[in-house]
Structure formats: C-alpha cells, structure tokens
PDB file of N, CA and C in Angstrom:
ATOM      1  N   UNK A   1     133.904 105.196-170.195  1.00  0.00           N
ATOM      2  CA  UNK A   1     135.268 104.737-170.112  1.00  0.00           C
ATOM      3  C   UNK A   1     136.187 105.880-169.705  1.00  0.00           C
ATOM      4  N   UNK A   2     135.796 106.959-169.965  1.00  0.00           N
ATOM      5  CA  UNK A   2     136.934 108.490-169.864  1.00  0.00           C
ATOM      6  C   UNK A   2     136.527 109.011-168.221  1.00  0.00           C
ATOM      7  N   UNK A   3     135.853 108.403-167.623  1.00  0.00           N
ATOM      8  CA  UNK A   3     135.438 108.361-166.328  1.00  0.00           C
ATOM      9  C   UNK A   3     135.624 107.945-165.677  1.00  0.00           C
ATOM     10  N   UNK A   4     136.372 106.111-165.780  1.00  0.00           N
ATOM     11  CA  UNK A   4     136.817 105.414-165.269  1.00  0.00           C
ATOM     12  C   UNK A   4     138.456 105.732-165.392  1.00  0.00           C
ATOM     13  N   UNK A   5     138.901 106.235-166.306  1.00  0.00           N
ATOM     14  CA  UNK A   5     140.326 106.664-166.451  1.00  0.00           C
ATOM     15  C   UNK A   5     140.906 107.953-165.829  1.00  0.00           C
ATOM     16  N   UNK A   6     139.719 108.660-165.175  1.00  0.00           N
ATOM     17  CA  UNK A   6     140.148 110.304-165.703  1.00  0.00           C
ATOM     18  C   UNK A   6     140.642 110.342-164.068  1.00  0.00           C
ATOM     19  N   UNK A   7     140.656 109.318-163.379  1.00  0.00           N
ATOM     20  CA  UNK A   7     141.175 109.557-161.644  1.00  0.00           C
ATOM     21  C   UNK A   7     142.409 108.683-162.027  1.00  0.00           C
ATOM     22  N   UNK A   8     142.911 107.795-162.901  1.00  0.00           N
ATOM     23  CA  UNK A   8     143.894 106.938-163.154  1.00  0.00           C
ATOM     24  C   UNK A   8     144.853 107.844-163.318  1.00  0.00           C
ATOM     25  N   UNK A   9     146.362 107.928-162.568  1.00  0.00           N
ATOM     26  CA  UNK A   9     147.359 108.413-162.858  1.00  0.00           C
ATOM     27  C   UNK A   9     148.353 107.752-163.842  1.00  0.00           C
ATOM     28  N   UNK A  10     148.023 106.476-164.015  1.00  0.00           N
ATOM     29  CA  UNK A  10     149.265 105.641-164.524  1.00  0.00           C
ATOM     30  C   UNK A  10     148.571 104.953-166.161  1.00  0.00           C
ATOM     31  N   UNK A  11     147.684 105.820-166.343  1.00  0.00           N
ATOM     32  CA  UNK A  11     146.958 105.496-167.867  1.00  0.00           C
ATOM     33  C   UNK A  11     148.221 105.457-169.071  1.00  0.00           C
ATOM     34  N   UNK A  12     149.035 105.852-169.078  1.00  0.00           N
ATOM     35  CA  UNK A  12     150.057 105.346-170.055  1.00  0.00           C
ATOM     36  C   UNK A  12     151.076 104.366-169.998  1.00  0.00           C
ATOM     37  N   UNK A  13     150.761 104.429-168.510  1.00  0.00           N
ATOM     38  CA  UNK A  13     151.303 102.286-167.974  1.00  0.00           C
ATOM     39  C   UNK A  13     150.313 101.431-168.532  1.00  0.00           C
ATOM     40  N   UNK A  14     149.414 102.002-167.962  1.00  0.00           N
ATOM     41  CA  UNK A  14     148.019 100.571-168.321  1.00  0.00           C
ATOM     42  C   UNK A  14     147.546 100.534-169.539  1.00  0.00           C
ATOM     43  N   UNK A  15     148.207 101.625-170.987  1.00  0.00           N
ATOM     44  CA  UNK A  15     148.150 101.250-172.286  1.00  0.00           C
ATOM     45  C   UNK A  15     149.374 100.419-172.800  1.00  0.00           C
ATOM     46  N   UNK A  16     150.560 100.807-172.455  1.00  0.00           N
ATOM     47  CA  UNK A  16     151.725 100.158-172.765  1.00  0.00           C
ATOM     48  C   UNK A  16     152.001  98.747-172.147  1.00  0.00           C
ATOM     49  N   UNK A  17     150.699  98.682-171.085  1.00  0.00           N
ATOM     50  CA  UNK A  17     150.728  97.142-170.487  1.00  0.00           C
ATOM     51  C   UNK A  17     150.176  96.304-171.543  1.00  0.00           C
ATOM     52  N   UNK A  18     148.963  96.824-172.151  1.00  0.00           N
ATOM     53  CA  UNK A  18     148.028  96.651-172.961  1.00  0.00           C
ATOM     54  C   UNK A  18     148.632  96.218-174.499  1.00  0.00           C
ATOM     55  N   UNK A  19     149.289  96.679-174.584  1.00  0.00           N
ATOM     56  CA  UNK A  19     149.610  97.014-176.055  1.00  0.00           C
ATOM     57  C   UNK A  19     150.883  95.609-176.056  1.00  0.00           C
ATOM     58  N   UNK A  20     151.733  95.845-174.706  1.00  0.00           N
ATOM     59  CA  UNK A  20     153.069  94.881-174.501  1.00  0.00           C
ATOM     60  C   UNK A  20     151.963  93.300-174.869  1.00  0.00           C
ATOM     61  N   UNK A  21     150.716  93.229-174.086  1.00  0.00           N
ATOM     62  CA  UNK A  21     150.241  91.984-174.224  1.00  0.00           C
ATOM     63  C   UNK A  21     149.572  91.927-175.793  1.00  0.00           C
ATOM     64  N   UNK A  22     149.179  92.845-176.427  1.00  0.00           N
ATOM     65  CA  UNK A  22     148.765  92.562-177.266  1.00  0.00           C
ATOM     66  C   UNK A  22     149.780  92.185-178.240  1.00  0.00           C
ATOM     67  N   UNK A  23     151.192  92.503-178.882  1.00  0.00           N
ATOM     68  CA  UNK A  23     152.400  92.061-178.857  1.00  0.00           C
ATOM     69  C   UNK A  23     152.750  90.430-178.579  1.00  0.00           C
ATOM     70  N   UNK A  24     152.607  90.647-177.272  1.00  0.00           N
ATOM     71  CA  UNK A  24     152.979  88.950-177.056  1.00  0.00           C
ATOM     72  C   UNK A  24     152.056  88.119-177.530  1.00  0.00           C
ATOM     73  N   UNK A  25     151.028  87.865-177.956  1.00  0.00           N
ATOM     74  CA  UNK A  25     149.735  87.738-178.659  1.00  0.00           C
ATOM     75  C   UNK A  25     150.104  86.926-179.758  1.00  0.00           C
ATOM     76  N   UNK A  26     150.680  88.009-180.229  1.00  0.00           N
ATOM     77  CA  UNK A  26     151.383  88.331-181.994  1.00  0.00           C
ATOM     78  C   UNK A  26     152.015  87.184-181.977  1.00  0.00           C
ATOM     79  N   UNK A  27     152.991  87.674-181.249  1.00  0.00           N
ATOM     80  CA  UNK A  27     154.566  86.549-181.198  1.00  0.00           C
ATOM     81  C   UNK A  27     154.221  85.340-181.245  1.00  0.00           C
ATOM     82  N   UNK A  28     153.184  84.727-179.879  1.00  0.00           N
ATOM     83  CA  UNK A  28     152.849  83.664-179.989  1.00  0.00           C
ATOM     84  C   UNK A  28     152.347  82.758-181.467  1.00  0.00           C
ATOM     85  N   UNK A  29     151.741  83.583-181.880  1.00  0.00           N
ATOM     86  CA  UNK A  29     151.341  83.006-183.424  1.00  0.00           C
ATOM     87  C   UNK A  29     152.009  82.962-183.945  1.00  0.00           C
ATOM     88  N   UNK A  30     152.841  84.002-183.876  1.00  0.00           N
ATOM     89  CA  UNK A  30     153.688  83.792-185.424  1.00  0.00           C
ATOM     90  C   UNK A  30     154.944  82.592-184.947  1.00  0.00           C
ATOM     91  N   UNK A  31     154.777  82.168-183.422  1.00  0.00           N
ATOM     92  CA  UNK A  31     156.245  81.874-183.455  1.00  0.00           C
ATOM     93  C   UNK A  31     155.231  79.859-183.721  1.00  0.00           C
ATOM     94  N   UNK A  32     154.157  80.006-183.748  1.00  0.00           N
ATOM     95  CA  UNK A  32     153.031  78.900-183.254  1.00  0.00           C
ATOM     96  C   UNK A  32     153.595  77.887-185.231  1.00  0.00           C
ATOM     97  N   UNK A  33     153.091  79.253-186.008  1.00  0.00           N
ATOM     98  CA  UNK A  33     153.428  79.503-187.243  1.00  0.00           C
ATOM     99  C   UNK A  33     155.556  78.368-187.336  1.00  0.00           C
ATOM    100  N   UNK A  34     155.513  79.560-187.126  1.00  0.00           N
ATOM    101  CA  UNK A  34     156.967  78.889-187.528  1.00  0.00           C
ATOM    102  C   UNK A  34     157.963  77.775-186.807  1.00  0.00           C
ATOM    103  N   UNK A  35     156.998  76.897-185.656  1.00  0.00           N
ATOM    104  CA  UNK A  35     157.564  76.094-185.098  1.00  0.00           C
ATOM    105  C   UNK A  35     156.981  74.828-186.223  1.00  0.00           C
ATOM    106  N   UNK A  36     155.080  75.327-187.020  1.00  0.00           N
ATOM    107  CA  UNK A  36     154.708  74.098-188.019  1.00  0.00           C
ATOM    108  C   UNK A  36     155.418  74.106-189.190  1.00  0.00           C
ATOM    109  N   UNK A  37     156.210  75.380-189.563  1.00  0.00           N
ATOM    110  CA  UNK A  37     157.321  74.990-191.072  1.00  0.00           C
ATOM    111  C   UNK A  37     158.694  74.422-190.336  1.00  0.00           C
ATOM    112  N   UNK A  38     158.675  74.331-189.117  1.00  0.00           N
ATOM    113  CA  UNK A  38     160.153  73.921-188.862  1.00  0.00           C
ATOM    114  C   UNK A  38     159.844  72.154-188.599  1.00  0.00           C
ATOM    115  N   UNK A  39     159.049  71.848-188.211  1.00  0.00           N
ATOM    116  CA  UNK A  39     158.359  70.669-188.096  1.00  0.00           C
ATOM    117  C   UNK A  39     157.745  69.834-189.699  1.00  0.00           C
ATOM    118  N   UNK A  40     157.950  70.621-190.592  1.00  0.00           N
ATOM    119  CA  UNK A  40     157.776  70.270-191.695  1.00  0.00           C
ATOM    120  C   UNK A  40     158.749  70.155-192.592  1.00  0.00           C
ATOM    121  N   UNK A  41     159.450  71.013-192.188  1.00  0.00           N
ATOM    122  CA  UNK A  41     161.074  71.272-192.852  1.00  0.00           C
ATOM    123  C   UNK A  41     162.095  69.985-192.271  1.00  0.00           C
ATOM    124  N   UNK A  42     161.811  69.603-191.042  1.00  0.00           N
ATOM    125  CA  UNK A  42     162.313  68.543-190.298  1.00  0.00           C
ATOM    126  C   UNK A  42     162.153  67.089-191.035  1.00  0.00           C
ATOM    127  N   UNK A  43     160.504  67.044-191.234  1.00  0.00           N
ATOM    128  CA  UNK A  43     160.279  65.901-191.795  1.00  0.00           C
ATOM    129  C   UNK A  43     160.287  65.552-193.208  1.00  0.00           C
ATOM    130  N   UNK A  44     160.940  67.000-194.141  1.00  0.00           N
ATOM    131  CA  UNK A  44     161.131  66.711-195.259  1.00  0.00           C
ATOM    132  C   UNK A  44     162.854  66.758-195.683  1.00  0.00           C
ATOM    133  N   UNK A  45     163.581  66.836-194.328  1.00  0.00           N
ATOM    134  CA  UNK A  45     165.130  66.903-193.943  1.00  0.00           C
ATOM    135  C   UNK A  45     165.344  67.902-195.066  1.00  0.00           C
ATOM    136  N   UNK A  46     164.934  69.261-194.945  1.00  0.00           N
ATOM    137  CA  UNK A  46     165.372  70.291-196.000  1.00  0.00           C
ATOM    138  C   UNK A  46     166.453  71.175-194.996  1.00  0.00           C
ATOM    139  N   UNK A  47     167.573  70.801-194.311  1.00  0.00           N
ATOM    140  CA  UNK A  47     168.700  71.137-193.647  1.00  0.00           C
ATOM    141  C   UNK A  47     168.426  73.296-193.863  1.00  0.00           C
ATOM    142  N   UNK A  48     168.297  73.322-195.297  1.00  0.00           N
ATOM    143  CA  UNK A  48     168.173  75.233-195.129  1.00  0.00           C
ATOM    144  C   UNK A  48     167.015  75.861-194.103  1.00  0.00           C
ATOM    145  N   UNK A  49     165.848  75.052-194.775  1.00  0.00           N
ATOM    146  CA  UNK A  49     164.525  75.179-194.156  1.00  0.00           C
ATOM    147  C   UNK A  49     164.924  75.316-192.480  1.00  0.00           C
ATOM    148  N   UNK A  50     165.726  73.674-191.913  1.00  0.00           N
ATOM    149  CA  UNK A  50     165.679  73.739-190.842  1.00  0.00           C
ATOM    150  C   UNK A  50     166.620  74.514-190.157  1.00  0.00           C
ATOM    151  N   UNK A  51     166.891  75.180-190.529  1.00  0.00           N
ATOM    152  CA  UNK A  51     168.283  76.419-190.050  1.00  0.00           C
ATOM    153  C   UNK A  51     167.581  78.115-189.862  1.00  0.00           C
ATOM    154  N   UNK A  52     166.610  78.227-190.881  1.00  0.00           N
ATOM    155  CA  UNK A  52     166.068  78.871-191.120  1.00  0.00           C
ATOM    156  C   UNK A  52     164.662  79.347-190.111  1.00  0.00           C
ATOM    157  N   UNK A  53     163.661  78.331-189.899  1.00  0.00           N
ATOM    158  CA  UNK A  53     162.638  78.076-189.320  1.00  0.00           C
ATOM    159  C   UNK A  53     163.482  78.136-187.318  1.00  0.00           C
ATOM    160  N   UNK A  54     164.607  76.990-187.490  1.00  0.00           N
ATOM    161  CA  UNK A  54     164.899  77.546-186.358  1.00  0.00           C
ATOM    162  C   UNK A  54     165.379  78.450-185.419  1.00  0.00           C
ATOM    163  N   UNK A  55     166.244  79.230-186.436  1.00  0.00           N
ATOM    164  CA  UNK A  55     166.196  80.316-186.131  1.00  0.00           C
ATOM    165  C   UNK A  55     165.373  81.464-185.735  1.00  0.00           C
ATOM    166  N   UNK A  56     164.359  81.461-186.590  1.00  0.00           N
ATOM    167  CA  UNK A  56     163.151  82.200-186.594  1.00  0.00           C
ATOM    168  C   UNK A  56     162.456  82.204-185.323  1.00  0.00           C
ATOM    169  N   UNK A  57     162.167  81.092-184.946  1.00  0.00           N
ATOM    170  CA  UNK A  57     161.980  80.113-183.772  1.00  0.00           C
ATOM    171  C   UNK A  57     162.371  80.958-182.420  1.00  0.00           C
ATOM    172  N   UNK A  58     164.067  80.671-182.375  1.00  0.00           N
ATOM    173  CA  UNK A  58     164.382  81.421-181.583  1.00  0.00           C
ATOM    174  C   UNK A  58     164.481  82.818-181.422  1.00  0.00           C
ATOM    175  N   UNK A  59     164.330  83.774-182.425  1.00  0.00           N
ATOM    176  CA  UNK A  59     164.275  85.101-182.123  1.00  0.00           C
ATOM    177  C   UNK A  59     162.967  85.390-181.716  1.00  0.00           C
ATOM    178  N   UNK A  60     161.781  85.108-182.061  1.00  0.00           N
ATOM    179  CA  UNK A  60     160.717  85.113-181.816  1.00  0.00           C
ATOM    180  C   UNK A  60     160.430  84.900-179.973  1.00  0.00           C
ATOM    181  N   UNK A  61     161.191  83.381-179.618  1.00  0.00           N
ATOM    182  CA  UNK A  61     161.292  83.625-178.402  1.00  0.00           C
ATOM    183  C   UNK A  61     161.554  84.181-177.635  1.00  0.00           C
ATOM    184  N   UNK A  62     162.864  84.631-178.130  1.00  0.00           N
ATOM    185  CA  UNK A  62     163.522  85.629-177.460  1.00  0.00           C
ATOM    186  C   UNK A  62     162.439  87.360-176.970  1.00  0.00           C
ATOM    187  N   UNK A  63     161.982  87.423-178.191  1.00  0.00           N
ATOM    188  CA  UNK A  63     160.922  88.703-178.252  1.00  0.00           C
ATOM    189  C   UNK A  63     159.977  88.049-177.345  1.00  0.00           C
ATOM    190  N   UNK A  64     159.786  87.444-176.877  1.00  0.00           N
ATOM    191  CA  UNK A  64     158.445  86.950-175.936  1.00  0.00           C
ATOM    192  C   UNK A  64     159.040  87.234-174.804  1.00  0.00           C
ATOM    193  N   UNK A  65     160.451  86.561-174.458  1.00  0.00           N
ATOM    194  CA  UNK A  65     160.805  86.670-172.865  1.00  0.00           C
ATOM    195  C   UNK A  65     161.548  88.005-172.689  1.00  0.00           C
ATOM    196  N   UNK A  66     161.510  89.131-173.683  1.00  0.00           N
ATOM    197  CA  UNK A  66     161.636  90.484-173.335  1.00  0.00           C
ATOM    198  C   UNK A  66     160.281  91.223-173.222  1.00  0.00           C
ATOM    199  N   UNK A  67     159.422  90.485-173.523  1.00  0.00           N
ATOM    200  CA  UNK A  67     157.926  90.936-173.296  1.00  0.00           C
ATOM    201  C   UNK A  67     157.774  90.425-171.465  1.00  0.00           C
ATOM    202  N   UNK A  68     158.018  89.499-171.679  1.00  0.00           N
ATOM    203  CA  UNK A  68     157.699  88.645-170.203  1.00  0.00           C
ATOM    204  C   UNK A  68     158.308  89.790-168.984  1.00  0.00           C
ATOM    205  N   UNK A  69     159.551  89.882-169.477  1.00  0.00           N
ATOM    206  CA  UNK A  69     160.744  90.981-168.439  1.00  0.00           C
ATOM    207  C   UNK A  69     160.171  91.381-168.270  1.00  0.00           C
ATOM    208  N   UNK A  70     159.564  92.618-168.951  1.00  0.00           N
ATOM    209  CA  UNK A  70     158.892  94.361-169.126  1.00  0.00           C
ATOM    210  C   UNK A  70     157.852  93.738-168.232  1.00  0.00           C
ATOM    211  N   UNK A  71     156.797  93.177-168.334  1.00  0.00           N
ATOM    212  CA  UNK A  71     155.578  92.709-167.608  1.00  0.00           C
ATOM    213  C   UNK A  71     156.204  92.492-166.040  1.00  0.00           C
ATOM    214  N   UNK A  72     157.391  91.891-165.741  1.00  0.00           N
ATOM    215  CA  UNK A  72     157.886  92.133-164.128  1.00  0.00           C
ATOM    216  C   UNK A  72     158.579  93.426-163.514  1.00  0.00           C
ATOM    217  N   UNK A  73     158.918  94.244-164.426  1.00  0.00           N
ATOM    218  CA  UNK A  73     159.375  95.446-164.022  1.00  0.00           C
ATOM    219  C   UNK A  73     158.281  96.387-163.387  1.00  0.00           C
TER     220      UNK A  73
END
C-alpha cells in the first residue's frame, strides 16, 4: 500500500476525501435514526418530540449537503 501512495502527491486529499465519506456514512444513519423517532413522535402527536426530532432532522441534513459541497470543490 506505501508503494502505491509513495508517487501520489495529493495523499492528504485522498484521506480527507476518505474520511469526508466516511462522515457522510455517519450522518446518514444517524439522520436514518432520527427521521424513525420523528415518525414515531408524529404518530404518537407528542408536538415536543416532533419539534425536536425535526429539527435534528434538519441539521443533520444540512451536515450532509456541506459534505456533498466539499466533495465538488
């Protein structure tokens, strides 16, 4: 592997590419996670829950489509 890298100039792009996807990974779950308590919170009309969960919701997204950016730059 240190052979295949060692002519690579941009090896701390192609970890931080690495790492950005492993990240978005994350997000996805957790946001996978908190779209099923907001969907539960919905159907048990717990109004905090659903304020809460959706919110969550959206910051989470938000962290995905600043992942997405970085990946077009």
């Amino acid at each position: 592997m240190e052979s295949y890298y060692s002519d690579k100039p941009d090896l701390s792009r192609d970890i931080n590419y690495l790492l950005l996807g492993l990240e978005e990974e994350y997000l996805k779950q957790k946001f996978t996670i908190a779209m099923v308590n907001l969907q539960k919170a919905e159907q048990s009309k717990n109004n905090e829950d659903i304020s809460k969960y959706l919110k969550e919701c959206q910051e989470i997204s938000q962290q995905i489509n600043t992942i997405k950016n970085t990946y077009e730059k």
